[in-house]
PDB file of N, CA and C in Angstrom:
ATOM      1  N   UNK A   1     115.529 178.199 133.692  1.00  0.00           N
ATOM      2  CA  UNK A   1     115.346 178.506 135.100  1.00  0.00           C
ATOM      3  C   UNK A   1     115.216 177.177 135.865  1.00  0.00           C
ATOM      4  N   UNK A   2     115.590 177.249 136.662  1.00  0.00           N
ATOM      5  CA  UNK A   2     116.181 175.914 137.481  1.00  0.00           C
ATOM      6  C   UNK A   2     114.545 175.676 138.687  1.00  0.00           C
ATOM      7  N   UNK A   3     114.295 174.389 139.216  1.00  0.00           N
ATOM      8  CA  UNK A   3     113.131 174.233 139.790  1.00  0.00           C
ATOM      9  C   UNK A   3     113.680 175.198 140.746  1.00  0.00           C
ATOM     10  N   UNK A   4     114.910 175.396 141.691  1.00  0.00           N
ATOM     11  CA  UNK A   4     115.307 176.041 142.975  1.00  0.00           C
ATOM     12  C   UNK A   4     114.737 177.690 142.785  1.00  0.00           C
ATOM     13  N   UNK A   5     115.312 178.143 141.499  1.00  0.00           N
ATOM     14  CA  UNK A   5     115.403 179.534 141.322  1.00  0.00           C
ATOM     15  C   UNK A   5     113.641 179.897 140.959  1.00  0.00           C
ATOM     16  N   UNK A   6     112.933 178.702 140.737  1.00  0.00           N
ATOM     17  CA  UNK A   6     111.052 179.331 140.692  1.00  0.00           C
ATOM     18  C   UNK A   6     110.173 178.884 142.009  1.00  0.00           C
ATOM     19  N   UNK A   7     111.087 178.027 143.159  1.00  0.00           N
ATOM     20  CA  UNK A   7     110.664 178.370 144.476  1.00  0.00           C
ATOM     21  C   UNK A   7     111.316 179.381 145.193  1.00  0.00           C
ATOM     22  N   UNK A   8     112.280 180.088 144.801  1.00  0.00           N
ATOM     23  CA  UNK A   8     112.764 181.459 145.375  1.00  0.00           C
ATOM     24  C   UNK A   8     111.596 182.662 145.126  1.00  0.00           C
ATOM     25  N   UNK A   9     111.661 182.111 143.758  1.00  0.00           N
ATOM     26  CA  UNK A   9     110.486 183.378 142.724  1.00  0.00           C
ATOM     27  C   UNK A   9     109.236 183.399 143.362  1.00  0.00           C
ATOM     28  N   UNK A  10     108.811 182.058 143.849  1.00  0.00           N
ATOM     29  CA  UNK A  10     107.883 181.809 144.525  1.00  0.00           C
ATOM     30  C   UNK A  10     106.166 181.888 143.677  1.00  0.00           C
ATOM     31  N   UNK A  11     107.100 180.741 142.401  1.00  0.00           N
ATOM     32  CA  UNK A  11     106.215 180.132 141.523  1.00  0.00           C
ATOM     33  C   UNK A  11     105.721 178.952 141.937  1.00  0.00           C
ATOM     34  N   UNK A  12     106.830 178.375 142.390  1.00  0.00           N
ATOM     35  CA  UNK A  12     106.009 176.782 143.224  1.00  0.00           C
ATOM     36  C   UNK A  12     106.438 176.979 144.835  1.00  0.00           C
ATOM     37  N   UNK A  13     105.382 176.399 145.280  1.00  0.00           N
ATOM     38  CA  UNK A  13     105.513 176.709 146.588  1.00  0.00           C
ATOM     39  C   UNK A  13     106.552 175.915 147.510  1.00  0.00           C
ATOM     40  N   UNK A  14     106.720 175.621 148.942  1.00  0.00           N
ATOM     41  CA  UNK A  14     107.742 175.011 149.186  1.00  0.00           C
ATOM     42  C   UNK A  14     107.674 175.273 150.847  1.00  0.00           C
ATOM     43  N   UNK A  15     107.475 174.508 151.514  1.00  0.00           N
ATOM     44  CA  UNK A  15     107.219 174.357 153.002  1.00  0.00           C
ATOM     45  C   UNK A  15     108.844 174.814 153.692  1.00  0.00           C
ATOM     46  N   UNK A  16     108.787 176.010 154.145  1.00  0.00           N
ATOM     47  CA  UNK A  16     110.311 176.638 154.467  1.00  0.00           C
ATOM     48  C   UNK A  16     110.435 176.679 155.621  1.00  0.00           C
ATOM     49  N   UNK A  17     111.237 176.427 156.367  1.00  0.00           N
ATOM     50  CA  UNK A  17     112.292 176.582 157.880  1.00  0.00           C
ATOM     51  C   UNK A  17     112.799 177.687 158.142  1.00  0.00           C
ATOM     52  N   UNK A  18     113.373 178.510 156.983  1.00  0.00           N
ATOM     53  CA  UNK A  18     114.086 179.644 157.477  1.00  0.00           C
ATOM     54  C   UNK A  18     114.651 180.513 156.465  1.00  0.00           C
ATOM     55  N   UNK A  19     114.362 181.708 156.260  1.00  0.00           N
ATOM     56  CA  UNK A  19     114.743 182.139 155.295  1.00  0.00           C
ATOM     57  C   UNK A  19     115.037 183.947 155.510  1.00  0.00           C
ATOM     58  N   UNK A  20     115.885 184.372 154.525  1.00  0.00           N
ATOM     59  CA  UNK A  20     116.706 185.933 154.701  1.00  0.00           C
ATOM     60  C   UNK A  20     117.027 186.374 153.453  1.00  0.00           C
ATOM     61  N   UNK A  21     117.796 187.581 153.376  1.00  0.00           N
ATOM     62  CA  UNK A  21     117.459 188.267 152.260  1.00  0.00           C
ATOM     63  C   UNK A  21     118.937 187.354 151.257  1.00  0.00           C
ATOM     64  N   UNK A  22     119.882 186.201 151.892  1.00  0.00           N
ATOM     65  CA  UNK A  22     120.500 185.688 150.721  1.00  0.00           C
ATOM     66  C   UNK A  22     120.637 184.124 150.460  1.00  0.00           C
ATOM     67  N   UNK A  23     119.542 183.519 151.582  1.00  0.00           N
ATOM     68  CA  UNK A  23     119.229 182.370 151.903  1.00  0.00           C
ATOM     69  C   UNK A  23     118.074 181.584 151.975  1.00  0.00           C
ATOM     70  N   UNK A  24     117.482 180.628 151.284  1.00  0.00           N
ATOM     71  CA  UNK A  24     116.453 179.737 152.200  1.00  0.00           C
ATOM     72  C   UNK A  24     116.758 178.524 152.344  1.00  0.00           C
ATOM     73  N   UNK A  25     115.555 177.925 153.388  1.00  0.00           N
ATOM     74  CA  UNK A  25     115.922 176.588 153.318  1.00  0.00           C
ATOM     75  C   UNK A  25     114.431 176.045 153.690  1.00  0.00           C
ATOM     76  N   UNK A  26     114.228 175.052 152.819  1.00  0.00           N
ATOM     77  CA  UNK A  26     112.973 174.323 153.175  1.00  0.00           C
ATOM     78  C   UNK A  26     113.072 172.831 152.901  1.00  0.00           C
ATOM     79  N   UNK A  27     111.692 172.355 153.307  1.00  0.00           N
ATOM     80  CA  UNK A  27     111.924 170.139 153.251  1.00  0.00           C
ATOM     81  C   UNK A  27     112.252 169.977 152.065  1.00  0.00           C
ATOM     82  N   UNK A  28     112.783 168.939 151.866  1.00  0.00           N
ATOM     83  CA  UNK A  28     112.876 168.279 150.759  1.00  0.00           C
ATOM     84  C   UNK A  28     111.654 167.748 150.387  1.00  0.00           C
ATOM     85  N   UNK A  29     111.371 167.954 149.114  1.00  0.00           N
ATOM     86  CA  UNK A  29     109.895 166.946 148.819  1.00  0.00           C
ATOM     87  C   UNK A  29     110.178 164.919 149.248  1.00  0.00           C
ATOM     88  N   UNK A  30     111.286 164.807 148.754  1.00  0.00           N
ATOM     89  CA  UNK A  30     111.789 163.053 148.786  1.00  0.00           C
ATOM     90  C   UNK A  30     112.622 162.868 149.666  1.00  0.00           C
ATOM     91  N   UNK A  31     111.939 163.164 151.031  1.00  0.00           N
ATOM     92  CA  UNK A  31     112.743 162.986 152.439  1.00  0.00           C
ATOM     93  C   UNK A  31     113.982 161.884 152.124  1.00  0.00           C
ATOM     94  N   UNK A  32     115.332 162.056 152.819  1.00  0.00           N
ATOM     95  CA  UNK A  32     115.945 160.189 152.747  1.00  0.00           C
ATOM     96  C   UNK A  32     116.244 160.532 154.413  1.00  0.00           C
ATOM     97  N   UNK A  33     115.461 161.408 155.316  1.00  0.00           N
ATOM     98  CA  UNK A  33     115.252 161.096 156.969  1.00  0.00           C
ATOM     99  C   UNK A  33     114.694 161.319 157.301  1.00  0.00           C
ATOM    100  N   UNK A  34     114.063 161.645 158.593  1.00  0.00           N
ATOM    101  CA  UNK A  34     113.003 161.785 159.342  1.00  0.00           C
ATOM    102  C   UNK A  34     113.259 163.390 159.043  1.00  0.00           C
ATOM    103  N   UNK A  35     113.842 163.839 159.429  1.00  0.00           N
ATOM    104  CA  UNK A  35     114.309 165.609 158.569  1.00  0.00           C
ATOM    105  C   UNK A  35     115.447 166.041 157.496  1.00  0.00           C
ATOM    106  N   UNK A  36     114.855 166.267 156.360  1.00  0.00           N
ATOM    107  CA  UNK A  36     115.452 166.321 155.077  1.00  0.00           C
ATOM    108  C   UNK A  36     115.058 167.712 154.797  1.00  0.00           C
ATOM    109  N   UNK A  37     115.725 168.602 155.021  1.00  0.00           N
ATOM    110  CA  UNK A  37     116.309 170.029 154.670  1.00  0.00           C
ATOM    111  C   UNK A  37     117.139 170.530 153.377  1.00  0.00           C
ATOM    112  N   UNK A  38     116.654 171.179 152.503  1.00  0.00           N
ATOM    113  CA  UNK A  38     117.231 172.472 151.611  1.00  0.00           C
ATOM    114  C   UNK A  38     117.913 173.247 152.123  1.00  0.00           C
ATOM    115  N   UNK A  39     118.930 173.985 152.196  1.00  0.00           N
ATOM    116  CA  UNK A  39     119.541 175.283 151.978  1.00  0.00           C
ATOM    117  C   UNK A  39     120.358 175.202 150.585  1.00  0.00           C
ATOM    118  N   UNK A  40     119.842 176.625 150.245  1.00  0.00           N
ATOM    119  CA  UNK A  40     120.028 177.498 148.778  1.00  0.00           C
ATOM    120  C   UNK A  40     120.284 178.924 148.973  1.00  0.00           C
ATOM    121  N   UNK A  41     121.131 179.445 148.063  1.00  0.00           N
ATOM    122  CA  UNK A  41     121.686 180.567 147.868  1.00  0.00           C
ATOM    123  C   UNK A  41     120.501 181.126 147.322  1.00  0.00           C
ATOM    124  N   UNK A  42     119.624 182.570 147.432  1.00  0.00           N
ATOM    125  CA  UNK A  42     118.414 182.499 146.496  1.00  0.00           C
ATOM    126  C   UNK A  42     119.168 183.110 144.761  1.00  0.00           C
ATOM    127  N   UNK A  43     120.529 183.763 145.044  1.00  0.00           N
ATOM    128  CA  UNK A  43     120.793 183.749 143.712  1.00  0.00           C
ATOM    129  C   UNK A  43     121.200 182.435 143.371  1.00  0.00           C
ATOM    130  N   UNK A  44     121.489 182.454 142.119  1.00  0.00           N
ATOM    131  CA  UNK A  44     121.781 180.945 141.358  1.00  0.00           C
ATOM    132  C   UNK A  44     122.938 180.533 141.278  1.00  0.00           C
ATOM    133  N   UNK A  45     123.522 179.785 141.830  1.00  0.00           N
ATOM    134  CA  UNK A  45     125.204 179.476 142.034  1.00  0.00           C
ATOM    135  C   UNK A  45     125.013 177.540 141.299  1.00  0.00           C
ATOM    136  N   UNK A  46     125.605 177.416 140.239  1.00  0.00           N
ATOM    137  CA  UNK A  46     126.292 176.398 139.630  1.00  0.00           C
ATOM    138  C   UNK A  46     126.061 175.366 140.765  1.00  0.00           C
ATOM    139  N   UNK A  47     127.175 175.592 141.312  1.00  0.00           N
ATOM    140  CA  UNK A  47     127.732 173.981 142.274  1.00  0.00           C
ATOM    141  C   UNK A  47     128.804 175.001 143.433  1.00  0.00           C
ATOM    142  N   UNK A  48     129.282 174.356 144.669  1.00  0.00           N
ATOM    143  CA  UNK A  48     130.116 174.427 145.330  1.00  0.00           C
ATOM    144  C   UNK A  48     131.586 174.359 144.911  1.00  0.00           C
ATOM    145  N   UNK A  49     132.000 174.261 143.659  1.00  0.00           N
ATOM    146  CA  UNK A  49     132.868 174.773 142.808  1.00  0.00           C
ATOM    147  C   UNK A  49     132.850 176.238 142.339  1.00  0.00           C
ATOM    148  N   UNK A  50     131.568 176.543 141.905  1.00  0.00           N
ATOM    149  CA  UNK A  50     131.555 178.193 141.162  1.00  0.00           C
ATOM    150  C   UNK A  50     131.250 178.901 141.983  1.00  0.00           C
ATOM    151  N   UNK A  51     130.951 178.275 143.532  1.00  0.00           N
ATOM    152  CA  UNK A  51     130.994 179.445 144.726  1.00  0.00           C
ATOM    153  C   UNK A  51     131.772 180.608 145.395  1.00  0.00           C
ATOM    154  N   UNK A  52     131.515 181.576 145.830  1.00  0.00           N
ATOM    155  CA  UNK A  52     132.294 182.486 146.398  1.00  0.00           C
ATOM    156  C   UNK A  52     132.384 182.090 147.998  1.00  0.00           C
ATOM    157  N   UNK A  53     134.547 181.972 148.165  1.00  0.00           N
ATOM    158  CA  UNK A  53     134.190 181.578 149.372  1.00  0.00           C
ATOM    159  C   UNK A  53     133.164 182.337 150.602  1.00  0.00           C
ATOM    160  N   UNK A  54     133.493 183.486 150.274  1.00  0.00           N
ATOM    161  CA  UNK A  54     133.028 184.329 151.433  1.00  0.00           C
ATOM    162  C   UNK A  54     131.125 184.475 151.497  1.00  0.00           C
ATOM    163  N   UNK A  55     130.523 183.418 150.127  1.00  0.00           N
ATOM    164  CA  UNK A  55     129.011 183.558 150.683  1.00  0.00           C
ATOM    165  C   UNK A  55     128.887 181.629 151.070  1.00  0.00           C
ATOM    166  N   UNK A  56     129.670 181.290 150.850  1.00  0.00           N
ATOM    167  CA  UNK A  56     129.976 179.922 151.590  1.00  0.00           C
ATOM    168  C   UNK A  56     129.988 179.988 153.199  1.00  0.00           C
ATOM    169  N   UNK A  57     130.487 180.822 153.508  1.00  0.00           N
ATOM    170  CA  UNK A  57     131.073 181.426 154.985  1.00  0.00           C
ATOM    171  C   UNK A  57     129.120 181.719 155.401  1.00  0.00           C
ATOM    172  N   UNK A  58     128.789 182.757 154.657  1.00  0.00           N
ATOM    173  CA  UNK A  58     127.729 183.217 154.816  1.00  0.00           C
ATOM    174  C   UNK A  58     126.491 182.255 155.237  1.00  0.00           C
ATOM    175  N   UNK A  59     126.966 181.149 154.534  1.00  0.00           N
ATOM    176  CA  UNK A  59     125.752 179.760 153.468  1.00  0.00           C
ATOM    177  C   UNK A  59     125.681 179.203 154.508  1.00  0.00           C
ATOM    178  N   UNK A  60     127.264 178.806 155.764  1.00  0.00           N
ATOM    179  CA  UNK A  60     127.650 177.627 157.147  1.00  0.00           C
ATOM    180  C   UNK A  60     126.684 178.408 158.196  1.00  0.00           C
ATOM    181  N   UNK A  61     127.097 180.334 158.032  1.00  0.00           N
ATOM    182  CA  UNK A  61     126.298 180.561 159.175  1.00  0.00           C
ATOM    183  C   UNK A  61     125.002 180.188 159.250  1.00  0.00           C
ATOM    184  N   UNK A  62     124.333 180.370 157.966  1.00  0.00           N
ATOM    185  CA  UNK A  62     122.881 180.506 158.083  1.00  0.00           C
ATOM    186  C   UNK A  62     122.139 178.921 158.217  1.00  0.00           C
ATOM    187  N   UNK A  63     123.032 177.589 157.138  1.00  0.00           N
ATOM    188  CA  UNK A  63     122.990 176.360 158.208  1.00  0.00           C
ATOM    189  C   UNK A  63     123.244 175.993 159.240  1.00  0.00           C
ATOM    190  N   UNK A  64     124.129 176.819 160.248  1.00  0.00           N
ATOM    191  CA  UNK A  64     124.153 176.534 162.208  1.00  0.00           C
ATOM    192  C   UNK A  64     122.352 177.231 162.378  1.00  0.00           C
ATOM    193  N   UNK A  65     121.807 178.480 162.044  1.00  0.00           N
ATOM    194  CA  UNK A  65     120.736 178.720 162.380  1.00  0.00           C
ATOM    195  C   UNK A  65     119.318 177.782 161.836  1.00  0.00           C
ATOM    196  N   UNK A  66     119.596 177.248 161.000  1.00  0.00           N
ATOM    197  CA  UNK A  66     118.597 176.192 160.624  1.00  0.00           C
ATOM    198  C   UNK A  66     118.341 175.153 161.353  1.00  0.00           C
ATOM    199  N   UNK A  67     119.599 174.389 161.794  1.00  0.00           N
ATOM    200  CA  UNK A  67     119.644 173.009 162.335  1.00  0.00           C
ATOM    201  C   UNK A  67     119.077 173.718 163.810  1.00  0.00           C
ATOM    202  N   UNK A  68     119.567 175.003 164.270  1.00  0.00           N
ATOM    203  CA  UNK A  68     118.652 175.323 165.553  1.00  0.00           C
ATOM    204  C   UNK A  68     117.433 175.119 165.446  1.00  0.00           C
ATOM    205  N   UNK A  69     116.828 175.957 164.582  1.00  0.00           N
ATOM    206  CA  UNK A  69     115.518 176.093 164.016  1.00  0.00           C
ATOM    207  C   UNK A  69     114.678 174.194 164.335  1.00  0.00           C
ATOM    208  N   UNK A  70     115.303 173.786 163.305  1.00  0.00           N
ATOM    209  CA  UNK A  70     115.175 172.048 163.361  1.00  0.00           C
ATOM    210  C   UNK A  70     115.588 171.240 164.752  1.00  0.00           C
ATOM    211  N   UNK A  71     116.179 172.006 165.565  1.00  0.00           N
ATOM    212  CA  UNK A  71     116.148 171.226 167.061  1.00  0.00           C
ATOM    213  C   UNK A  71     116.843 170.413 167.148  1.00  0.00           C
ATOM    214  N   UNK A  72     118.046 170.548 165.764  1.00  0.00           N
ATOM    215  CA  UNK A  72     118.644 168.773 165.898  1.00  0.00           C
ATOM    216  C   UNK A  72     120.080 169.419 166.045  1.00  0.00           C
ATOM    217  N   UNK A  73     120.296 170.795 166.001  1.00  0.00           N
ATOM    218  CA  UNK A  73     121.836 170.966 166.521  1.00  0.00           C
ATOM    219  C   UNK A  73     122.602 170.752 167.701  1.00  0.00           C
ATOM    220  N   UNK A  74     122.367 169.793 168.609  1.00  0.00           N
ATOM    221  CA  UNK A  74     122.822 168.886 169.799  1.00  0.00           C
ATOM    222  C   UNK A  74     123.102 167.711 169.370  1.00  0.00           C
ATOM    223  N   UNK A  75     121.941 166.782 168.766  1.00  0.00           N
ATOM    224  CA  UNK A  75     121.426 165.587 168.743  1.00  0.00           C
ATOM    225  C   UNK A  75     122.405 165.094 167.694  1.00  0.00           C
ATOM    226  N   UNK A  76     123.020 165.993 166.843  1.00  0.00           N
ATOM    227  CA  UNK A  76     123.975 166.270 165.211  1.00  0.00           C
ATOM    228  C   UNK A  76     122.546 165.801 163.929  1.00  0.00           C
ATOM    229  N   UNK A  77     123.789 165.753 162.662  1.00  0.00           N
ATOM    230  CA  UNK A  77     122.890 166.525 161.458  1.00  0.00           C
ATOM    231  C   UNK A  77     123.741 166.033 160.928  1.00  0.00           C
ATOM    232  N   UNK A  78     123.516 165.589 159.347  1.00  0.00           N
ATOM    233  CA  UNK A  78     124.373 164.947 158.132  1.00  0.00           C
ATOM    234  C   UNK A  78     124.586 166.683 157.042  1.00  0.00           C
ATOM    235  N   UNK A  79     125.350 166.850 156.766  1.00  0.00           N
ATOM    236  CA  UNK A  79     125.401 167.915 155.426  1.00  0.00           C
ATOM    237  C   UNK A  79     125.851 167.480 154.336  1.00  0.00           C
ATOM    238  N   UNK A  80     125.001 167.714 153.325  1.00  0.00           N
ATOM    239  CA  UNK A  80     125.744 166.818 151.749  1.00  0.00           C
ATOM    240  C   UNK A  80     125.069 168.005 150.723  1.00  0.00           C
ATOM    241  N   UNK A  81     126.292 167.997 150.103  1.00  0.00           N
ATOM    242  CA  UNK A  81     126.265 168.881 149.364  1.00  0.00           C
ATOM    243  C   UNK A  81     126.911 168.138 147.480  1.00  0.00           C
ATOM    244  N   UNK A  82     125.964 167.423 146.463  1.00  0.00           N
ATOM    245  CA  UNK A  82     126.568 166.756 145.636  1.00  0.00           C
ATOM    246  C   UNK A  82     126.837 167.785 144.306  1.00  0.00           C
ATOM    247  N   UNK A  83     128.216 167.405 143.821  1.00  0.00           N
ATOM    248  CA  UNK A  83     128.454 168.681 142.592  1.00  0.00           C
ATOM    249  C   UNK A  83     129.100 167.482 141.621  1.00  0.00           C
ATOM    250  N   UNK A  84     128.493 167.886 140.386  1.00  0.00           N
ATOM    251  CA  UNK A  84     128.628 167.676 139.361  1.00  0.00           C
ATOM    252  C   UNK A  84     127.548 166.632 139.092  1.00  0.00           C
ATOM    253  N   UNK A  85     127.834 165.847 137.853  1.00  0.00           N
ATOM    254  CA  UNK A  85     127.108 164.829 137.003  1.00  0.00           C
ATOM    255  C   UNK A  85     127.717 163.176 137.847  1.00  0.00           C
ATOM    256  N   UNK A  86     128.875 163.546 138.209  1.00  0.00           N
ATOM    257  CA  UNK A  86     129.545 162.105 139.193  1.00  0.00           C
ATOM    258  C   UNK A  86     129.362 162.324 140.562  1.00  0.00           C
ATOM    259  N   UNK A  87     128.914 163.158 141.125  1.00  0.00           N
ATOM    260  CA  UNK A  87     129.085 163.459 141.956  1.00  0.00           C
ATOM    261  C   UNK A  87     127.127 163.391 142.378  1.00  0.00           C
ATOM    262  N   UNK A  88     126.100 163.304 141.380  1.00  0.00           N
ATOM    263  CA  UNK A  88     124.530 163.005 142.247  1.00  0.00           C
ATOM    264  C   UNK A  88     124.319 164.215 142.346  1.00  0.00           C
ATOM    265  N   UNK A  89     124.228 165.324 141.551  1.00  0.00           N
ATOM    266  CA  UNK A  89     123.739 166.723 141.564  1.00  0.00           C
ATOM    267  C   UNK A  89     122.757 166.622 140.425  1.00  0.00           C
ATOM    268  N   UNK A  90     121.476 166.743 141.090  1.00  0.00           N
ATOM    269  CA  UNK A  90     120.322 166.482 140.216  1.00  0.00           C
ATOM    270  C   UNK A  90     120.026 167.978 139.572  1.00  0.00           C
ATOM    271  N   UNK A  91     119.872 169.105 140.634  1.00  0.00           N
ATOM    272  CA  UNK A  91     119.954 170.468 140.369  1.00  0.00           C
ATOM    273  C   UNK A  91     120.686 171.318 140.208  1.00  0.00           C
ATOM    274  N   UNK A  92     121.009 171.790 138.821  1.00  0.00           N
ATOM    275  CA  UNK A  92     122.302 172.425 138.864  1.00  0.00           C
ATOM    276  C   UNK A  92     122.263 173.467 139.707  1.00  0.00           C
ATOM    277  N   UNK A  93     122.156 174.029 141.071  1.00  0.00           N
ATOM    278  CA  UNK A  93     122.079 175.323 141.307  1.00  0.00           C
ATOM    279  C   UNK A  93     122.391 174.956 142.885  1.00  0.00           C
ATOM    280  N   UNK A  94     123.449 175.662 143.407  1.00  0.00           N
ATOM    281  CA  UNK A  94     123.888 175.306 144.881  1.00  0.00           C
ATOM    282  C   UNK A  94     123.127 174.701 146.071  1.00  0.00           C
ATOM    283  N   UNK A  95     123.310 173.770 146.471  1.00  0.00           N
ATOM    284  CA  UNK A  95     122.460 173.658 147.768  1.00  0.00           C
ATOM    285  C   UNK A  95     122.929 172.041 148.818  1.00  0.00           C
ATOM    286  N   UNK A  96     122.720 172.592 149.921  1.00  0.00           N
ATOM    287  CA  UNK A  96     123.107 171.724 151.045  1.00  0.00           C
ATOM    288  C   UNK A  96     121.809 170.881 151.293  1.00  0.00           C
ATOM    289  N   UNK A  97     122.288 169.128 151.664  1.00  0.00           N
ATOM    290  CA  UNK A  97     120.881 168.505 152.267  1.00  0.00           C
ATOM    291  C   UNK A  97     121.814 168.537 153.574  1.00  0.00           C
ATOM    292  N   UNK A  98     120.218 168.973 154.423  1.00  0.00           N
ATOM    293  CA  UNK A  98     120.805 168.697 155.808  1.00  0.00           C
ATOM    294  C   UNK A  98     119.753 167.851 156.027  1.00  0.00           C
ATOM    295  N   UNK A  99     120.055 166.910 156.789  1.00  0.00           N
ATOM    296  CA  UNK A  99     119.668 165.741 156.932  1.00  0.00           C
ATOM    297  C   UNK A  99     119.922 165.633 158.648  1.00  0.00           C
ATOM    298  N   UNK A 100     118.793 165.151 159.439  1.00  0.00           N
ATOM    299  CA  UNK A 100     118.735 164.687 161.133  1.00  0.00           C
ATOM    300  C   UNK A 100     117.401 164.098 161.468  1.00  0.00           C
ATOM    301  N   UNK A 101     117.427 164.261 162.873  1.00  0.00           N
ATOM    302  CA  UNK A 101     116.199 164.143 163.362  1.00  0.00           C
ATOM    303  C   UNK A 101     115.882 162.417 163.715  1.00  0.00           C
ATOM    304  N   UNK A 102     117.024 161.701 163.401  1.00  0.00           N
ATOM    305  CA  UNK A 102     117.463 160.240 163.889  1.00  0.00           C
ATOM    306  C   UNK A 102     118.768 159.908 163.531  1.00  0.00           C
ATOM    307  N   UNK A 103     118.831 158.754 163.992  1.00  0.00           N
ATOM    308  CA  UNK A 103     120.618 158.117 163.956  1.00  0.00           C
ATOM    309  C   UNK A 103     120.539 157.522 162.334  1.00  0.00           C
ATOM    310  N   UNK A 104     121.668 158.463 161.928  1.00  0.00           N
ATOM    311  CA  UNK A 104     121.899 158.139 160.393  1.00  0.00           C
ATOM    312  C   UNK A 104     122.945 157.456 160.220  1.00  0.00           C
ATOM    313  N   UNK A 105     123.079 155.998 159.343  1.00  0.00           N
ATOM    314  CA  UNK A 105     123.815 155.140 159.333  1.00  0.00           C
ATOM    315  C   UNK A 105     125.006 155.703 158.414  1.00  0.00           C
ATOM    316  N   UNK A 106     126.247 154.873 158.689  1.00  0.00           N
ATOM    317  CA  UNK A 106     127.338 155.517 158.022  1.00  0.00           C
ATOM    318  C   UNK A 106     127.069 154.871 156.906  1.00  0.00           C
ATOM    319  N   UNK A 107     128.016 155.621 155.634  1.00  0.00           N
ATOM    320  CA  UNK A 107     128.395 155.086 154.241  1.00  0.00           C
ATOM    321  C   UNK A 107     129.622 155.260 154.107  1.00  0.00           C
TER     322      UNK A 107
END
């Protein structure tokens, strides 16, 4: 069981922004901005490879309602989403950093 899928379970706790019956999203414990955001599928999805497009579709709407939530959907917002072992996917189990809340430098 993946750390994501026992803060869904709501074995460890987890300071949340916004959440529905196929979504949450809460801080990141190891901010890298002034707002460092989760969104997760609460079922368990691999990576953005083993996704279904159509809860992907689902996944964008419910990140436009977050970044509202977070106040930074004007101001803009970084989305990173890392898949695989080359790619900086620490957790195997789907999820977007949304990242705002200051001017984020390019890479």
């Amino acid at each position: 069981m993946t750390i994501f899928e026992r803060i869904v379970a709501g074995e460890i706790p987890c300071k949340k922004v916004l959440e529905n019956e196929q979504f949450l999203a809460f801080y990141d414990i190891a901010p890298k901005a002034k707002i460092h955001v989760l969104a997760i599928p609460k079922q368990c999805i691999k990576d953005f490879q083993e996704a279904d497009p159509k809860l992907l579709g689902e996944l964008s709407a419910f990140i436009q309602e977050v970044v509202k939530v977070l106040g930074i959907d004007k101001s803009g917002y970084r989305i990173i989403s890392n898949i695989g072992r080359d790619g900086g996917q620490e957790v195997p189990h789907l999820h977007f950093h949304i990242l705002g809340g200051e001017k984020l430098g390019s890479f």
